[in-house]
N, C-alpha and C. Protein backbone atom coordinates (compact mmCIF):
# COMPACT_ATOMS: atom_id res chain seq x y z
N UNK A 1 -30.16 18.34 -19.42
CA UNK A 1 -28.82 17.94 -19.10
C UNK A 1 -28.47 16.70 -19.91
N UNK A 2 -27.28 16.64 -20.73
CA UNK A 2 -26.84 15.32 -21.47
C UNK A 2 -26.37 14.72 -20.47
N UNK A 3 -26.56 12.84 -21.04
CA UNK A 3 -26.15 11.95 -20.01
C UNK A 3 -24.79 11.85 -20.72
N UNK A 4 -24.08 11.64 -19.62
CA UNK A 4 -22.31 11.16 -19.94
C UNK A 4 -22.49 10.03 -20.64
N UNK A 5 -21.44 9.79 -21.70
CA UNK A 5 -21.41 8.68 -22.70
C UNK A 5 -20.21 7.63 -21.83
N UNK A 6 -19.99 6.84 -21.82
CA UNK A 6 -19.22 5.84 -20.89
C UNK A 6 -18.70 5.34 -21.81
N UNK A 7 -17.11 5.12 -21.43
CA UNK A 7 -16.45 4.78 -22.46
C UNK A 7 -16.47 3.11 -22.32
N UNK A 8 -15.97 2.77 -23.74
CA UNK A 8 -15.98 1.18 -24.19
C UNK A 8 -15.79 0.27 -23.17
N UNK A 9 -16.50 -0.84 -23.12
CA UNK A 9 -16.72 -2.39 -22.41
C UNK A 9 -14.99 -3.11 -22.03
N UNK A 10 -14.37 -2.24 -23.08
CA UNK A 10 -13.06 -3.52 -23.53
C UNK A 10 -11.98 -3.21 -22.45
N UNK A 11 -11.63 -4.34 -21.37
CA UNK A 11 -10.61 -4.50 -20.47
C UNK A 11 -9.08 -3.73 -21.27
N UNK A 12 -8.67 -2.98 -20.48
CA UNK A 12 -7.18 -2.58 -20.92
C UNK A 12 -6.45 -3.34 -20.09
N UNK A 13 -5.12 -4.05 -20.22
CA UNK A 13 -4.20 -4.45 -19.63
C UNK A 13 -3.51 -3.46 -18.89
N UNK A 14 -3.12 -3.88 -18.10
CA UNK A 14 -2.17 -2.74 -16.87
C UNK A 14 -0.72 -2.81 -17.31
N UNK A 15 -0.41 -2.39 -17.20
CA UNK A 15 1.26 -2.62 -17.37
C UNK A 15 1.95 -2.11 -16.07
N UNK A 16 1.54 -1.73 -14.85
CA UNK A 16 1.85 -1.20 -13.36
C UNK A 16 0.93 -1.94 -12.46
N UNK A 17 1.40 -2.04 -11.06
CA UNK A 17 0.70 -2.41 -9.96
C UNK A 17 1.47 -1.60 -8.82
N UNK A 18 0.36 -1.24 -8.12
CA UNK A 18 1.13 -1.34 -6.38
C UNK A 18 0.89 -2.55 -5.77
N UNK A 19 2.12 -2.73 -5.71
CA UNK A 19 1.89 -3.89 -4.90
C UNK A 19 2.61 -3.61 -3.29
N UNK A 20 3.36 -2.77 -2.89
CA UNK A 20 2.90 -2.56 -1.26
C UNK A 20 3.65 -0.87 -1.44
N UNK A 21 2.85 -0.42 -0.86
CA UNK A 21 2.58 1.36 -0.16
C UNK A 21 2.92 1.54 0.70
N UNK A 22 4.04 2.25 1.45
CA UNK A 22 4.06 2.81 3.26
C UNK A 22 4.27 4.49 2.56
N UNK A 23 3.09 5.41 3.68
CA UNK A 23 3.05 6.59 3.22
C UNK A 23 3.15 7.09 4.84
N UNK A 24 4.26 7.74 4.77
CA UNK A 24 4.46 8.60 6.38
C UNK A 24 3.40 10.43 5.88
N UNK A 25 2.62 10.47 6.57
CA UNK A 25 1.80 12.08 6.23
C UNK A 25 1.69 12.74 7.44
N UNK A 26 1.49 13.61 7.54
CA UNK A 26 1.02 14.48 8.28
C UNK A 26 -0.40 15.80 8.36
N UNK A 27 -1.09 15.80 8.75
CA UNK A 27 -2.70 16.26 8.43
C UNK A 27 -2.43 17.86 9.29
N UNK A 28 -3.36 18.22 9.13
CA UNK A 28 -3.81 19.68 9.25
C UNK A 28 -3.26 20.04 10.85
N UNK A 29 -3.88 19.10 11.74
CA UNK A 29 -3.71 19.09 13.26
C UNK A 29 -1.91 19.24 13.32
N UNK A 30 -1.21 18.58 12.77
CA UNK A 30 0.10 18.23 13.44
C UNK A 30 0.44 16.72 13.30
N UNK A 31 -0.62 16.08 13.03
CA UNK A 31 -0.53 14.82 13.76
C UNK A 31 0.43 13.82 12.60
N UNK A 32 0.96 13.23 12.82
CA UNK A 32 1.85 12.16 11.98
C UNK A 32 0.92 10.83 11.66
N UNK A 33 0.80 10.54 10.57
CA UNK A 33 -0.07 9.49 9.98
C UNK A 33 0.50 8.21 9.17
N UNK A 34 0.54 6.72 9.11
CA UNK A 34 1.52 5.48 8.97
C UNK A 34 0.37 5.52 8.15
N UNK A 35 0.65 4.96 6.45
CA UNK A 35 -0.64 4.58 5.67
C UNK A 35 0.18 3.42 4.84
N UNK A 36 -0.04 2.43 5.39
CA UNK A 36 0.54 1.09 4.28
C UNK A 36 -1.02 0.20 3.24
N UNK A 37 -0.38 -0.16 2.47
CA UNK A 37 -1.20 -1.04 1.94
C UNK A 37 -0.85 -1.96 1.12
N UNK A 38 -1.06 -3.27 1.27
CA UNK A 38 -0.48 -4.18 0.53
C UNK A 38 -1.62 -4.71 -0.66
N UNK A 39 -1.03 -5.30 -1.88
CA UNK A 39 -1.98 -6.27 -2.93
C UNK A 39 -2.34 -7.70 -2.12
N UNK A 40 -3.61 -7.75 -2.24
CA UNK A 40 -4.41 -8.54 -1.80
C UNK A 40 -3.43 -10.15 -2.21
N UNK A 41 -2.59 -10.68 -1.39
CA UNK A 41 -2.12 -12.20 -1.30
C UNK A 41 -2.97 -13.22 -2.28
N UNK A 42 -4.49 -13.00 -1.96
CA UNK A 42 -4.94 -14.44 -2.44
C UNK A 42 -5.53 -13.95 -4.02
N UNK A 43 -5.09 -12.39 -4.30
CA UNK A 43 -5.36 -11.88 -5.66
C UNK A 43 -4.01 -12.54 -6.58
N UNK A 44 -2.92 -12.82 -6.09
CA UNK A 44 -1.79 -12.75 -7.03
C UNK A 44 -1.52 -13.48 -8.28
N UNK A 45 -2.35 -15.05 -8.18
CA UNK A 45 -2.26 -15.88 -9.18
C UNK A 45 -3.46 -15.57 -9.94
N UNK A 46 -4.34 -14.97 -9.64
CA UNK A 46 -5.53 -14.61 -10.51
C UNK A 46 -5.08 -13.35 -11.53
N UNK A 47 -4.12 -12.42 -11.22
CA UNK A 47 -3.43 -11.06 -11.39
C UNK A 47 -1.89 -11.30 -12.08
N UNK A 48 -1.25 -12.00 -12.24
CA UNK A 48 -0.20 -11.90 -12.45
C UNK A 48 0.32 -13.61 -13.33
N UNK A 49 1.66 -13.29 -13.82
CA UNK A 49 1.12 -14.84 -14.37
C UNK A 49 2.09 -15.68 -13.39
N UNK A 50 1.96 -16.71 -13.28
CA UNK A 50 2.43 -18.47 -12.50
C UNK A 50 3.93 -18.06 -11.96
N UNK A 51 4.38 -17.96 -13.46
CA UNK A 51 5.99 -17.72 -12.74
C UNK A 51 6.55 -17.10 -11.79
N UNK A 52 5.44 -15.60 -12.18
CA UNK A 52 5.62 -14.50 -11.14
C UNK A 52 5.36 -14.33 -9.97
N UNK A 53 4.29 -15.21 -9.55
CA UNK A 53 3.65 -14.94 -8.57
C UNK A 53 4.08 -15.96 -6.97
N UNK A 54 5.07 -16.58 -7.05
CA UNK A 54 5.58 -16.91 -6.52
C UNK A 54 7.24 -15.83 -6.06
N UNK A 55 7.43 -15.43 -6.40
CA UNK A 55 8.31 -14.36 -5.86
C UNK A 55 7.68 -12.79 -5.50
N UNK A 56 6.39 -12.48 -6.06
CA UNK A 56 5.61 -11.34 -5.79
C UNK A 56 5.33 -11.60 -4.10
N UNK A 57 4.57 -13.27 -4.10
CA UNK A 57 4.65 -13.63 -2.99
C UNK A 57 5.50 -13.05 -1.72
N UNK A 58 6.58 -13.83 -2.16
CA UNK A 58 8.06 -13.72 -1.13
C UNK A 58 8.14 -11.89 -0.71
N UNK A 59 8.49 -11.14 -2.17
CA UNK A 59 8.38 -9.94 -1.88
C UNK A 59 7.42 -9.57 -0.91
N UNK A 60 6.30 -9.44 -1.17
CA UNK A 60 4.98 -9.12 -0.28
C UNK A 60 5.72 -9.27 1.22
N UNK A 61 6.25 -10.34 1.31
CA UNK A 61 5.62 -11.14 2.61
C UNK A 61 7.17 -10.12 3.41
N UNK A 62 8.06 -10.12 3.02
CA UNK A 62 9.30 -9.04 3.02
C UNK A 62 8.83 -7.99 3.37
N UNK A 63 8.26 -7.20 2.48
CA UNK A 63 7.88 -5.77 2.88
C UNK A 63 6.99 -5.60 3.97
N UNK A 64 5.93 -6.49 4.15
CA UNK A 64 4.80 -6.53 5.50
C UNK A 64 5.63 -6.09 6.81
N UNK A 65 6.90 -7.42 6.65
CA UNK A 65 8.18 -7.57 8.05
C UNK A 65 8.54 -6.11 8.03
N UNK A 66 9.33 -5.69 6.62
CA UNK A 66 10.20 -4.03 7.04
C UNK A 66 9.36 -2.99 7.23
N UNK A 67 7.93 -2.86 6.69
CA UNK A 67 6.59 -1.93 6.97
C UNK A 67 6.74 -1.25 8.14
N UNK A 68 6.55 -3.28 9.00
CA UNK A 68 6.31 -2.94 10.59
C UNK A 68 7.77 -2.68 11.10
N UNK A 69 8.68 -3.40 10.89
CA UNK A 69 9.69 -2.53 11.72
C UNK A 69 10.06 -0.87 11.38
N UNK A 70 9.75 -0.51 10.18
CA UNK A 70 9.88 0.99 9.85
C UNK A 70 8.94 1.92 11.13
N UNK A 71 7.59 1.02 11.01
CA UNK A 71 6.24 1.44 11.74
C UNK A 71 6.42 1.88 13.03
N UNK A 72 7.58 0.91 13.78
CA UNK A 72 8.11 0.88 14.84
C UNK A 72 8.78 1.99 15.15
N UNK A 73 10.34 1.73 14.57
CA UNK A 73 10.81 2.62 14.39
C UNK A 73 10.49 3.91 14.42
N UNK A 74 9.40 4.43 13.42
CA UNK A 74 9.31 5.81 13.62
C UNK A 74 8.57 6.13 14.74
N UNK A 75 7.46 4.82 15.53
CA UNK A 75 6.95 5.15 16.20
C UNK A 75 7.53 6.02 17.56
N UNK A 76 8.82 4.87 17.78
CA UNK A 76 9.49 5.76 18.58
C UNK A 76 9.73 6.84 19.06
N UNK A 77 10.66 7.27 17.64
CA UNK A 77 10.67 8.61 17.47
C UNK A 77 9.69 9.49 17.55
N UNK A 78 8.62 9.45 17.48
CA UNK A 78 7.34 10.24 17.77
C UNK A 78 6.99 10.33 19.18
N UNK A 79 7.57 9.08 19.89
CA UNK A 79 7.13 9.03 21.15
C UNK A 79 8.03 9.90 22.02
N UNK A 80 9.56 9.65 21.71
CA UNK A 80 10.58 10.60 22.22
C UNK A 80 10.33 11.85 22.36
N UNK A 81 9.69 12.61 21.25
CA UNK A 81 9.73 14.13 21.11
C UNK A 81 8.36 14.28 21.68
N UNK A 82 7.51 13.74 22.01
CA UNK A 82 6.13 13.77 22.59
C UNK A 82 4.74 13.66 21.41
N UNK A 83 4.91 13.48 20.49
CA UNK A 83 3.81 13.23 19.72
C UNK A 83 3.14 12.01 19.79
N UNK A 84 2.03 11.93 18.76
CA UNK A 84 1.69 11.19 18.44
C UNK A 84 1.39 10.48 16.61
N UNK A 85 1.76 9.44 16.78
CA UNK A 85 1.64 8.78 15.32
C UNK A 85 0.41 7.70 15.00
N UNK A 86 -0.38 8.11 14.43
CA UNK A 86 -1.76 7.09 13.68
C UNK A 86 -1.21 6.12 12.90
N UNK A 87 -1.50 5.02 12.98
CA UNK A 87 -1.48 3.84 11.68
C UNK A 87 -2.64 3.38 11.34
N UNK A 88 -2.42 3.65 9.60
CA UNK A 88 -3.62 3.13 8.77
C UNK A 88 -3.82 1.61 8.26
């Protein structure tokens, strides 16, 4: 069996980030699934440059607030019709 050759040492620059995720799913069962994820806060000045990272900040901290009230929100609604909703 040949061993896989691994490609080059050399860092590529990104030109994209996620920086916050809310994914409403639903799985095999029925069940309704909340999947958020935010960029790590104390990554941002290490990741991004000076200027930026002071409004990436602000953003972040924005979307966390509307996440959870979305989170809410739909929770509701899940609760009304009798289901149930998971958060990730």
């Amino acid at each position: 069996m040949k061993s896989r050759k691994l490609k080059s040492k050399v860092r590529v620059k990104k030109t994209e980030a996620d920086l916050a995720v809310f994914k409403l799913l639903i799985n095999n069962q029925g069940k309704f699934i909340i999947e958020k994820s935010m960029y790590p806060l104390n990554k941002i000045e290490l990741h991004f440059k000076k200027e930026n990272s002071g409004l990436i900040n602000s953003m972040l901290r924005e979307c966390n607030m509307e996440f959870e009230r979305l989170s809410d929100f739909l929770d509701q609604i899940v609760k009304k019709i009798g289901w149930n909703l998971y958060c990730i």
